[in-house]
PDB file of N, CA and C in Angstrom:
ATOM      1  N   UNK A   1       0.840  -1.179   0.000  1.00  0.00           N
ATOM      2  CA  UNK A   1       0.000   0.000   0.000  1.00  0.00           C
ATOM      3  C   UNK A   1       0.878   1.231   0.000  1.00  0.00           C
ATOM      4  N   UNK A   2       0.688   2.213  -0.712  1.00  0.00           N
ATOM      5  CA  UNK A   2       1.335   3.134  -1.211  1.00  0.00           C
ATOM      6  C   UNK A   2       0.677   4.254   0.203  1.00  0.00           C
ATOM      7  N   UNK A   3       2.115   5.116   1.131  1.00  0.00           N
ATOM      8  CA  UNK A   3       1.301   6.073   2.137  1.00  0.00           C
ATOM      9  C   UNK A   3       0.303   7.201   1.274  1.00  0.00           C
ATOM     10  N   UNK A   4       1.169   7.344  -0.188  1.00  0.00           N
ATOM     11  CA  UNK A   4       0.821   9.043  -0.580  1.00  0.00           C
ATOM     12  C   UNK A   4      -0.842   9.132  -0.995  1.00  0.00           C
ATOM     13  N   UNK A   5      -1.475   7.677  -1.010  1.00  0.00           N
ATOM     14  CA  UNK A   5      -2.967   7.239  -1.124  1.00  0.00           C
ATOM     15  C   UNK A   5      -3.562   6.640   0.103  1.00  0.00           C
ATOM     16  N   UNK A   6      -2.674   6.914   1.066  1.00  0.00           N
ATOM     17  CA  UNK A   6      -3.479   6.255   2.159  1.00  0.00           C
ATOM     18  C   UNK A   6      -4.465   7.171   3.038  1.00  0.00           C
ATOM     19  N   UNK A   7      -5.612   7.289   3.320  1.00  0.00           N
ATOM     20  CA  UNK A   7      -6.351   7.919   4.154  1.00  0.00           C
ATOM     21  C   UNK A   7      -6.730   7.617   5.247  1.00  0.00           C
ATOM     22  N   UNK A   8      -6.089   6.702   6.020  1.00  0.00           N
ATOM     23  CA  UNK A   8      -6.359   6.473   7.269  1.00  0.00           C
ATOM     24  C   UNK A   8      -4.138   5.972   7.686  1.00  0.00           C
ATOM     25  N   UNK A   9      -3.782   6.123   8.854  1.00  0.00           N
ATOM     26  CA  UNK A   9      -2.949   5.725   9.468  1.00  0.00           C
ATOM     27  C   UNK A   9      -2.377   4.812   9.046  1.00  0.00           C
ATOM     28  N   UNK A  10      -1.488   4.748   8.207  1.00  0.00           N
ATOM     29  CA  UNK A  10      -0.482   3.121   8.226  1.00  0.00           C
ATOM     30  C   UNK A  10      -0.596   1.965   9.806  1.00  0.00           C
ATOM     31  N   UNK A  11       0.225   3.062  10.492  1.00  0.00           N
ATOM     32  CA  UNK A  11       0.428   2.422  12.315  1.00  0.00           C
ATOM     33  C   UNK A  11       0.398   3.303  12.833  1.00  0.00           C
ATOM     34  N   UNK A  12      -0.183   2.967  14.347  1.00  0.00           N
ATOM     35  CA  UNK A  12      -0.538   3.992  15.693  1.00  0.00           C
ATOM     36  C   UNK A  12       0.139   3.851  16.509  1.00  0.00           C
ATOM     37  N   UNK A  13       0.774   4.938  17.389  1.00  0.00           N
ATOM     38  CA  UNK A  13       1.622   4.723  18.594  1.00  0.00           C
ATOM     39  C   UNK A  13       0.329   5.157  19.936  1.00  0.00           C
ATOM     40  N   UNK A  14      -0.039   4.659  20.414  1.00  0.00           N
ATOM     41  CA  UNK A  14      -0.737   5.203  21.770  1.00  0.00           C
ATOM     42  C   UNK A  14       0.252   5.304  22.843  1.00  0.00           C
ATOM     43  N   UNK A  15      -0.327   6.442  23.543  1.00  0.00           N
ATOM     44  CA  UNK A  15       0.255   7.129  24.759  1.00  0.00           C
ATOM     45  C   UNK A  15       1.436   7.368  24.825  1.00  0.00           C
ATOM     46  N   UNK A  16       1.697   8.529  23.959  1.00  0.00           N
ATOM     47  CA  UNK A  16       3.529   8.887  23.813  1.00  0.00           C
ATOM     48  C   UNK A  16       3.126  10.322  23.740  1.00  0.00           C
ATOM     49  N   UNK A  17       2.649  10.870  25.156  1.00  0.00           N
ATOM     50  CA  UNK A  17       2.650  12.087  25.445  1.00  0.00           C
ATOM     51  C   UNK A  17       3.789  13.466  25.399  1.00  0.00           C
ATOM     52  N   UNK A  18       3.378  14.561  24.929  1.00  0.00           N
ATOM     53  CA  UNK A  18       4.709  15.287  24.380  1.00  0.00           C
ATOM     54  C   UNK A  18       3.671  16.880  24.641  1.00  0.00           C
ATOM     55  N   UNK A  19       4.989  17.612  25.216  1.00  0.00           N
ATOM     56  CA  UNK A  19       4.771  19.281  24.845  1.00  0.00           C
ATOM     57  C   UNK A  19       5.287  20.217  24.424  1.00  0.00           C
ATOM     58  N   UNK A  20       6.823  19.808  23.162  1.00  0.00           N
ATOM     59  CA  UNK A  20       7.403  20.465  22.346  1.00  0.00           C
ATOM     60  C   UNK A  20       6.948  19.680  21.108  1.00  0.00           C
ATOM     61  N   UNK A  21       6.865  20.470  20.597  1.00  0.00           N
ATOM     62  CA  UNK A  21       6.263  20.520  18.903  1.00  0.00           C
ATOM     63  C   UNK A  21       7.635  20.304  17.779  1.00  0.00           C
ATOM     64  N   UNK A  22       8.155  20.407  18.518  1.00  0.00           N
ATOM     65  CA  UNK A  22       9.877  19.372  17.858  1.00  0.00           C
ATOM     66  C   UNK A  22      10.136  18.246  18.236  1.00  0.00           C
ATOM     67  N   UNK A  23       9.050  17.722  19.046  1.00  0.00           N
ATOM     68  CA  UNK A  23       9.378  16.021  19.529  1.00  0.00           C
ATOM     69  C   UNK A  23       9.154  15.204  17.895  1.00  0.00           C
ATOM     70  N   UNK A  24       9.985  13.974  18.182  1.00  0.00           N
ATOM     71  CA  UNK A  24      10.165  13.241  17.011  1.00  0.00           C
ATOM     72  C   UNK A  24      10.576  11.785  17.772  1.00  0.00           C
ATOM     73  N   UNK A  25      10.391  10.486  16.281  1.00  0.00           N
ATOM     74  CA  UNK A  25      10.574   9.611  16.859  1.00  0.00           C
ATOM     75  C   UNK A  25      11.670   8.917  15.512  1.00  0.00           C
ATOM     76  N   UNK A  26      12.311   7.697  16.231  1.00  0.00           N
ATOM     77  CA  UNK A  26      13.465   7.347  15.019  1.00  0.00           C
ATOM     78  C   UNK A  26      13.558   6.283  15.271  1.00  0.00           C
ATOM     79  N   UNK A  27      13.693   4.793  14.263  1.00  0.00           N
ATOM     80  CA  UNK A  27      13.787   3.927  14.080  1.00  0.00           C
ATOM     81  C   UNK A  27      15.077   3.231  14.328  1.00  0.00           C
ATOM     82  N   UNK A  28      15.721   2.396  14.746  1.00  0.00           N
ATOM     83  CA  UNK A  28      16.414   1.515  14.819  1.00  0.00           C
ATOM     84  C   UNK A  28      16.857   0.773  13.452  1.00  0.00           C
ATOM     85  N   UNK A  29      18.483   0.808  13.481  1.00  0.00           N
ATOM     86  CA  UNK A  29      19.135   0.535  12.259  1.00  0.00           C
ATOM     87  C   UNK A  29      18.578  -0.507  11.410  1.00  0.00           C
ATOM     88  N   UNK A  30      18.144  -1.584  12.091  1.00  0.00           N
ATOM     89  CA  UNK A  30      17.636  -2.959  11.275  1.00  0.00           C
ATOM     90  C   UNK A  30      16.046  -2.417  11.353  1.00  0.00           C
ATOM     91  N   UNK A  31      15.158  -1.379  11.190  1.00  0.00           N
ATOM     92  CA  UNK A  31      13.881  -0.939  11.412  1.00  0.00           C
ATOM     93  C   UNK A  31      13.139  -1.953  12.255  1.00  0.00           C
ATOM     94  N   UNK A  32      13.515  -2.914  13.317  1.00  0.00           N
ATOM     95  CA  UNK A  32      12.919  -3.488  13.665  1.00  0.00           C
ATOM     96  C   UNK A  32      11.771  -3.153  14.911  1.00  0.00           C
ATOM     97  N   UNK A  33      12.552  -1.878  15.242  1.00  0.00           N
ATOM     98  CA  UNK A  33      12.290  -1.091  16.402  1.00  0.00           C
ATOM     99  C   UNK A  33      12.168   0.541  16.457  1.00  0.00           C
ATOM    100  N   UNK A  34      10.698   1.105  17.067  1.00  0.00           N
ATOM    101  CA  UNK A  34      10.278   2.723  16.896  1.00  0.00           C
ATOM    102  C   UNK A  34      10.753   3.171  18.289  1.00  0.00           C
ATOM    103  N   UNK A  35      11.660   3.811  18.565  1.00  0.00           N
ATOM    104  CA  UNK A  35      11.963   4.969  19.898  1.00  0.00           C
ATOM    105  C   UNK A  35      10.729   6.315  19.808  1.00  0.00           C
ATOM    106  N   UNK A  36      10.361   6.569  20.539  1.00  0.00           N
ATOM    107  CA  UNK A  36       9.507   7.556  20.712  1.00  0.00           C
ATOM    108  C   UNK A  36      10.046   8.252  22.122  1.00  0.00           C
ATOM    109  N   UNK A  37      10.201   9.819  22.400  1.00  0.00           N
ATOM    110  CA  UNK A  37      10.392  10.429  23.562  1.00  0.00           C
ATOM    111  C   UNK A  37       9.231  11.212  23.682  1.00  0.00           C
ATOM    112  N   UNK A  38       8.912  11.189  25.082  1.00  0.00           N
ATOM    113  CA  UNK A  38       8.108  11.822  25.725  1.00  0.00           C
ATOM    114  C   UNK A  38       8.459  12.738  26.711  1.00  0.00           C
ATOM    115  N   UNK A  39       7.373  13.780  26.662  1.00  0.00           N
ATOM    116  CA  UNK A  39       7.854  14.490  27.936  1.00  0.00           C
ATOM    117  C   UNK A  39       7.665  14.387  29.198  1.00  0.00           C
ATOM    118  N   UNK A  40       6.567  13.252  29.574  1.00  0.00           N
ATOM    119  CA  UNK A  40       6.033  13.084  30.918  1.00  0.00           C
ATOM    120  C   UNK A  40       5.237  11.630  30.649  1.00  0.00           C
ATOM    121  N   UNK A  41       4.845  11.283  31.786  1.00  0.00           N
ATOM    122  CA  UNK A  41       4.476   9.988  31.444  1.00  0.00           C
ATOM    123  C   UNK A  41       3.210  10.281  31.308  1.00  0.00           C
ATOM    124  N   UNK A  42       2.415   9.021  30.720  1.00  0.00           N
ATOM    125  CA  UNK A  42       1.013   8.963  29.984  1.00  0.00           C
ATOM    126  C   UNK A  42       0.359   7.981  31.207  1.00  0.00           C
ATOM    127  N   UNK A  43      -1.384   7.999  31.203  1.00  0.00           N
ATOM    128  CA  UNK A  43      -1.895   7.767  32.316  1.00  0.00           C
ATOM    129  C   UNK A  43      -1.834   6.305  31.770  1.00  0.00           C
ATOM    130  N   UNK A  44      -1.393   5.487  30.884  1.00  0.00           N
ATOM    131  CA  UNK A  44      -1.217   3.755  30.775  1.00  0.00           C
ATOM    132  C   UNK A  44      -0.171   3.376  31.540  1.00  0.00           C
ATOM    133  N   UNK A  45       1.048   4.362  32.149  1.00  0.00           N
ATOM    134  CA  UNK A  45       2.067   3.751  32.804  1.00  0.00           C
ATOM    135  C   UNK A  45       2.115   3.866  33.912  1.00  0.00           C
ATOM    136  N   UNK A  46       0.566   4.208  34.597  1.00  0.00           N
ATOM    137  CA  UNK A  46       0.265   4.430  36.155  1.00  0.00           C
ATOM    138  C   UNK A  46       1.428   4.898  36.916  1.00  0.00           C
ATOM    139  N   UNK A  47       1.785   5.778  36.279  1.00  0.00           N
ATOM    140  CA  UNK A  47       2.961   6.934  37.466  1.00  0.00           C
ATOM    141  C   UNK A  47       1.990   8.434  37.016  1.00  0.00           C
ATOM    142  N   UNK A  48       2.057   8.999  38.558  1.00  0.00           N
ATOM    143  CA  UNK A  48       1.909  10.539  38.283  1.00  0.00           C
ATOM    144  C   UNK A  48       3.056  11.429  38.385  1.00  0.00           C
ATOM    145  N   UNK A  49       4.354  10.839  37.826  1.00  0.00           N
ATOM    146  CA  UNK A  49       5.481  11.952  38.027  1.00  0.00           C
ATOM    147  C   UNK A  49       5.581  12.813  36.482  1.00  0.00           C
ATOM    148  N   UNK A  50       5.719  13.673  36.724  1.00  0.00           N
ATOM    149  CA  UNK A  50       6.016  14.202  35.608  1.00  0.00           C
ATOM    150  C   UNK A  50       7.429  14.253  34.653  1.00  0.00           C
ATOM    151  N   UNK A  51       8.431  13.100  34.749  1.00  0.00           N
ATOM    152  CA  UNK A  51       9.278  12.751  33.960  1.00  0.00           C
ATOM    153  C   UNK A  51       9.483  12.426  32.892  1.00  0.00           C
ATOM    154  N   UNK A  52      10.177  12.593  32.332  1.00  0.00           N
ATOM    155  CA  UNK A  52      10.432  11.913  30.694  1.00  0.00           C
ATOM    156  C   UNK A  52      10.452  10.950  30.255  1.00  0.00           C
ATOM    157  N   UNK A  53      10.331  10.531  29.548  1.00  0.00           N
ATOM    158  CA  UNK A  53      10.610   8.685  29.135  1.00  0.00           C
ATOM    159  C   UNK A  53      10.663   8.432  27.779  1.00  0.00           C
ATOM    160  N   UNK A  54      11.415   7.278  26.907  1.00  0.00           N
ATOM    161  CA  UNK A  54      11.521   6.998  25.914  1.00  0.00           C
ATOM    162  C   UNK A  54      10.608   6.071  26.143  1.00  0.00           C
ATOM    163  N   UNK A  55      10.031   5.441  25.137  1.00  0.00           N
ATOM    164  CA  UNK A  55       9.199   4.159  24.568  1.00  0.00           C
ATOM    165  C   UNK A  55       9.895   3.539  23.694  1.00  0.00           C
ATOM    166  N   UNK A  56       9.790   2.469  23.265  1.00  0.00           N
ATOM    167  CA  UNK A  56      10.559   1.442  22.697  1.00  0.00           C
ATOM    168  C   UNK A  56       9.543   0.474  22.012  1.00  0.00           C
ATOM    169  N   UNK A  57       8.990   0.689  20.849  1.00  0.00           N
ATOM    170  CA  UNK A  57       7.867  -0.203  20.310  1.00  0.00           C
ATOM    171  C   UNK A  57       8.468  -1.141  19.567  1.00  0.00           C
ATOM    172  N   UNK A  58       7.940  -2.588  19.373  1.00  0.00           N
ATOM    173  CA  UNK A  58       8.180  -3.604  18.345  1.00  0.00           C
ATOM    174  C   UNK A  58       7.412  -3.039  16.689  1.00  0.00           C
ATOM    175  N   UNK A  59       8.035  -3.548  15.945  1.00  0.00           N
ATOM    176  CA  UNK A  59       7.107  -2.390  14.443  1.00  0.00           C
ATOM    177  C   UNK A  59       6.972  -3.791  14.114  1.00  0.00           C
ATOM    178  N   UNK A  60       6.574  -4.901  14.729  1.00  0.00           N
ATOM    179  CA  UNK A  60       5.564  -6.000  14.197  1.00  0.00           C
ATOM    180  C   UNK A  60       3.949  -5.995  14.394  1.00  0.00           C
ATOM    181  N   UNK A  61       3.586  -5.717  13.118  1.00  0.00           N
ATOM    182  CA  UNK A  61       1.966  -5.048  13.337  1.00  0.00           C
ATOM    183  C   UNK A  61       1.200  -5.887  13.929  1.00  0.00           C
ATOM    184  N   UNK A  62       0.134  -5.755  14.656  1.00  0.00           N
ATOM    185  CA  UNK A  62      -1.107  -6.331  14.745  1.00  0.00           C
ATOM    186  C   UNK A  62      -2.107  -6.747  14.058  1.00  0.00           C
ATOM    187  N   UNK A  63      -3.603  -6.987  14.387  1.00  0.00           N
ATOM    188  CA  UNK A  63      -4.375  -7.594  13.148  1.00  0.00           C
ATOM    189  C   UNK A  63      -5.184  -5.768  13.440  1.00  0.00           C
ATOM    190  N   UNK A  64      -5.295  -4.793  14.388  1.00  0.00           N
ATOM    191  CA  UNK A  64      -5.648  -4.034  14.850  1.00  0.00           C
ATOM    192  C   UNK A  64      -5.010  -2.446  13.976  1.00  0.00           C
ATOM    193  N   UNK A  65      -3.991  -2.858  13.557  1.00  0.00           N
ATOM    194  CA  UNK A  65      -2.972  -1.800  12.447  1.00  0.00           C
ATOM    195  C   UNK A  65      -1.885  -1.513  13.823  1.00  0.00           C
ATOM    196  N   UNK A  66      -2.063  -1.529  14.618  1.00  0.00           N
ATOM    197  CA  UNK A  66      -1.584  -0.442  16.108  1.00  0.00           C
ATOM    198  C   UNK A  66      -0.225  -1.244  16.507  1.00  0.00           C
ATOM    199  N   UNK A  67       0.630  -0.249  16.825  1.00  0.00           N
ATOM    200  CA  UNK A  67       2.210  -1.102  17.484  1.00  0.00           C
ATOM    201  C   UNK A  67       2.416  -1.461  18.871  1.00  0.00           C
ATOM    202  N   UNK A  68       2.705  -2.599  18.694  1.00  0.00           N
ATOM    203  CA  UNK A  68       2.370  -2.861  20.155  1.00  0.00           C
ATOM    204  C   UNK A  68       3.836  -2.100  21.100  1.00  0.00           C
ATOM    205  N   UNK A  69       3.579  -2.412  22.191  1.00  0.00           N
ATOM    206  CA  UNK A  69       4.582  -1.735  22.866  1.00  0.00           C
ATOM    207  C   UNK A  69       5.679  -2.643  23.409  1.00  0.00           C
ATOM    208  N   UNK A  70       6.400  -3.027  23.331  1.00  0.00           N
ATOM    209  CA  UNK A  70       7.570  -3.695  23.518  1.00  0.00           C
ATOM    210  C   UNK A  70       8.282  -3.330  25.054  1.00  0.00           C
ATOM    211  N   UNK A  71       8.910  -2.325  25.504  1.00  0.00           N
ATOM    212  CA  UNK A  71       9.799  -1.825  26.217  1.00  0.00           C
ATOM    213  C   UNK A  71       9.601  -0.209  26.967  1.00  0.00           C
ATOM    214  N   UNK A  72       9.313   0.383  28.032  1.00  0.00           N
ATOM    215  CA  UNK A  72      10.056   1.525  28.149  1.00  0.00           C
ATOM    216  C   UNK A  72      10.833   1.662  28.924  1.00  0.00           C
ATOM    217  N   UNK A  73      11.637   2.508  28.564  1.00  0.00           N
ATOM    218  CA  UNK A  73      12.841   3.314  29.235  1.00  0.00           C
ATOM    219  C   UNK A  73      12.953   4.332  30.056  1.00  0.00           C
ATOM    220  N   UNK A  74      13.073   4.494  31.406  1.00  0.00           N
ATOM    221  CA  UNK A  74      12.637   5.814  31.498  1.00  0.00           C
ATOM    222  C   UNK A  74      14.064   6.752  31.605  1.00  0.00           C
ATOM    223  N   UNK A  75      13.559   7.539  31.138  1.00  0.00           N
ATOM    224  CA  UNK A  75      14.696   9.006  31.218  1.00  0.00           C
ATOM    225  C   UNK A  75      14.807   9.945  33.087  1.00  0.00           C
ATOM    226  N   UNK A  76      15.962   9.366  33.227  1.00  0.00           N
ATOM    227  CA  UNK A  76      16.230  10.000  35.196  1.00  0.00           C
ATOM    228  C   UNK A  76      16.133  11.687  35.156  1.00  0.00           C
ATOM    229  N   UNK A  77      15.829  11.907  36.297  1.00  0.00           N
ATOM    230  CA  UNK A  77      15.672  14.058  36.066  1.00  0.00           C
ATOM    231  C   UNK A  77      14.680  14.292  36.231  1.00  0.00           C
ATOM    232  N   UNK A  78      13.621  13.661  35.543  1.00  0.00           N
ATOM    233  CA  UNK A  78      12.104  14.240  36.065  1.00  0.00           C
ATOM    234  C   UNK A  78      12.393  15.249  34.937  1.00  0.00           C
ATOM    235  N   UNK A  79      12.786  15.149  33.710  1.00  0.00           N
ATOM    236  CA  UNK A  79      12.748  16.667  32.777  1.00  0.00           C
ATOM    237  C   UNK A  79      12.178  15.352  31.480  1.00  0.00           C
ATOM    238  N   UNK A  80      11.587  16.493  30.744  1.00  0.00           N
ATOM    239  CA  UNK A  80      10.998  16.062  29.293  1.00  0.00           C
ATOM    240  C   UNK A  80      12.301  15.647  27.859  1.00  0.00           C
ATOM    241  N   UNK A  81      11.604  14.560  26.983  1.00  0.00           N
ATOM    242  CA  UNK A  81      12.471  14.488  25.797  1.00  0.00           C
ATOM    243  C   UNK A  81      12.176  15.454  24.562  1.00  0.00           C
ATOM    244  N   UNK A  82      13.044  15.933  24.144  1.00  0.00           N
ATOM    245  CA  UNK A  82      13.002  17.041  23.369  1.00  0.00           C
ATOM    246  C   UNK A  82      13.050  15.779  22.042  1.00  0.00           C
ATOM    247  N   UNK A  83      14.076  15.783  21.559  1.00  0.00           N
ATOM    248  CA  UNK A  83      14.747  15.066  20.238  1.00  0.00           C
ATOM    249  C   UNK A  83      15.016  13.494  20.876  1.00  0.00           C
ATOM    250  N   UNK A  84      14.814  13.035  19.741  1.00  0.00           N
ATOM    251  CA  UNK A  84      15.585  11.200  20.129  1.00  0.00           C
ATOM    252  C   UNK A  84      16.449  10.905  18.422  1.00  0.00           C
ATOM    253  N   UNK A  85      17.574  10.301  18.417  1.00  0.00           N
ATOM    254  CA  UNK A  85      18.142   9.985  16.961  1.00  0.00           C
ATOM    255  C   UNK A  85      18.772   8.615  17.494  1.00  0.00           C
ATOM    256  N   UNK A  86      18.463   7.743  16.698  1.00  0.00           N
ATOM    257  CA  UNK A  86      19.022   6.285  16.716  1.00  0.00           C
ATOM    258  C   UNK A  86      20.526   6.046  15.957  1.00  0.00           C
ATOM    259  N   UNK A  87      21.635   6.087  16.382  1.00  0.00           N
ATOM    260  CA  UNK A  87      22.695   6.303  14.991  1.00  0.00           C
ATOM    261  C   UNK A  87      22.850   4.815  14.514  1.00  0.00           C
ATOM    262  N   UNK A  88      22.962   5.193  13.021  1.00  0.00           N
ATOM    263  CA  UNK A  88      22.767   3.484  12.410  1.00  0.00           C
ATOM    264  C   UNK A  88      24.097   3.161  12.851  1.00  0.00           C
ATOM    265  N   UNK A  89      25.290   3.907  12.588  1.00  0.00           N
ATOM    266  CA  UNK A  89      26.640   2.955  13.194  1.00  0.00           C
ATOM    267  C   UNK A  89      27.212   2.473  14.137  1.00  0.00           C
ATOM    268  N   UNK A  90      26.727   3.823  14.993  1.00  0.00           N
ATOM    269  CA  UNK A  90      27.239   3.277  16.513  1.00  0.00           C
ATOM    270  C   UNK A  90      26.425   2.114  17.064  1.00  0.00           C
ATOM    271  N   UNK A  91      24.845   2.552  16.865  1.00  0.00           N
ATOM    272  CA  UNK A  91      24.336   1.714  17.006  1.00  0.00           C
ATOM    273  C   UNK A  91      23.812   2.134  18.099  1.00  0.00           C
ATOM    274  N   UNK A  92      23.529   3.784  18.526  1.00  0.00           N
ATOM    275  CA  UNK A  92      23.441   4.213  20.165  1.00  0.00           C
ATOM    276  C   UNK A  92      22.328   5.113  20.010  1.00  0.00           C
ATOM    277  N   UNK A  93      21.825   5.567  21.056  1.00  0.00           N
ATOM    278  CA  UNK A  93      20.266   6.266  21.327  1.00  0.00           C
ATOM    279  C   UNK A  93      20.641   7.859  21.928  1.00  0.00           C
ATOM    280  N   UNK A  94      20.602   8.769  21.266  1.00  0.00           N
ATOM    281  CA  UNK A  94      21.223   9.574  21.413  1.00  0.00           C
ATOM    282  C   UNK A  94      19.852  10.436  22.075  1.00  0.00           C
ATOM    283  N   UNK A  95      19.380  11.222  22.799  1.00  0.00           N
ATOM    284  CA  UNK A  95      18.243  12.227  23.738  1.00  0.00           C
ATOM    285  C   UNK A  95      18.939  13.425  23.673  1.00  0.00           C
ATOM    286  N   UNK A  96      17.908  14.111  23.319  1.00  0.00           N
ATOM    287  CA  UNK A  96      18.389  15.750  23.802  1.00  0.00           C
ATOM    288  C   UNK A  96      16.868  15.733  24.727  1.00  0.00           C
ATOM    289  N   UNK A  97      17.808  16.727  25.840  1.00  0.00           N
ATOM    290  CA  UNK A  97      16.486  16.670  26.858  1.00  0.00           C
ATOM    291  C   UNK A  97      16.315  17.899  27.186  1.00  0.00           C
ATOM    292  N   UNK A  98      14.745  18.672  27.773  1.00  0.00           N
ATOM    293  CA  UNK A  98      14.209  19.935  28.282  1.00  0.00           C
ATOM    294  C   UNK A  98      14.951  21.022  29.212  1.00  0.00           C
ATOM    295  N   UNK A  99      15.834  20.239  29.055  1.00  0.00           N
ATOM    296  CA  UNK A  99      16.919  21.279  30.448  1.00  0.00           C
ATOM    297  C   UNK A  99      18.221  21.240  29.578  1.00  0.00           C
ATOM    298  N   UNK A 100      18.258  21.072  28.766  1.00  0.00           N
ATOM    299  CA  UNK A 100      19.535  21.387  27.543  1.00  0.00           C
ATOM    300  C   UNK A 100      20.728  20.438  27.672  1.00  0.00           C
ATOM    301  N   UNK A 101      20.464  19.303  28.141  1.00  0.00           N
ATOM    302  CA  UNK A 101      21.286  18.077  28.289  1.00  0.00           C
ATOM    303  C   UNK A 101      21.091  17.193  27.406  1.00  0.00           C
ATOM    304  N   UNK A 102      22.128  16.448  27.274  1.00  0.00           N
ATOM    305  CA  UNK A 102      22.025  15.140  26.605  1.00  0.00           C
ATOM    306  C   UNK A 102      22.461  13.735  26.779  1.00  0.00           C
ATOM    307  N   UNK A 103      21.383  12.990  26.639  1.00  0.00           N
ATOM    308  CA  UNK A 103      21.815  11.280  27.262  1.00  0.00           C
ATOM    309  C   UNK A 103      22.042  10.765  25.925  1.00  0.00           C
ATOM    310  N   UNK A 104      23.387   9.856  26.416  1.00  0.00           N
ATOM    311  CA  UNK A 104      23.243   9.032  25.435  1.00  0.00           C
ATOM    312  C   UNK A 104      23.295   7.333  25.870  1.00  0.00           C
TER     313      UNK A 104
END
């Protein structure tokens, strides 16, 4: 299926809450795997802290279209994920985070 004709969603990420409008998400070298950063956690991961966290989805679809969720990570600080970049060589998960730091 071609996206540039698609009118509904290829795949869905649920609950990957965000409040910079530069948040982004990046795939894993062998695409086997979607990183998503967040800025705070979402009410499916029953915490009320307001910390950051990466998600870590499997991109093996469902019968539902939707990705299931595989893994999260959480990001230490209690601060939000700005940027996430997967580098295909190193092979490493690179975060820029809300307080102008960076994990890698």
């Amino acid at each position: 299926r071609r996206l540039s004709k698609s009118s509904s969603p290829v795949l869905c990420c649920l609950d990957v809450p965000t409040i910079h409008e530069t948040a982004n998400c990046d795939f894993s070298p062998d695409d086997r795997f979607l990183i998503v950063g967040c800025s705070q956690y979402s009410s499916a991961d029953n915490n009320n802290n307001n910390a950051g966290s990466l998600k870590l989805f499997s991109m093996e679809k469902k019968n539902d279209a939707t990705i299931e969720r595989n893994a999260i990570v959480v990001i230490p600080m209690d601060v939000g994920v700005v940027q996430v970049r997967w580098h295909s060589k190193l092979n490493q998960i690179l975060v820029a985070r809300s307080d102008a730091s960076i994990f890698v």
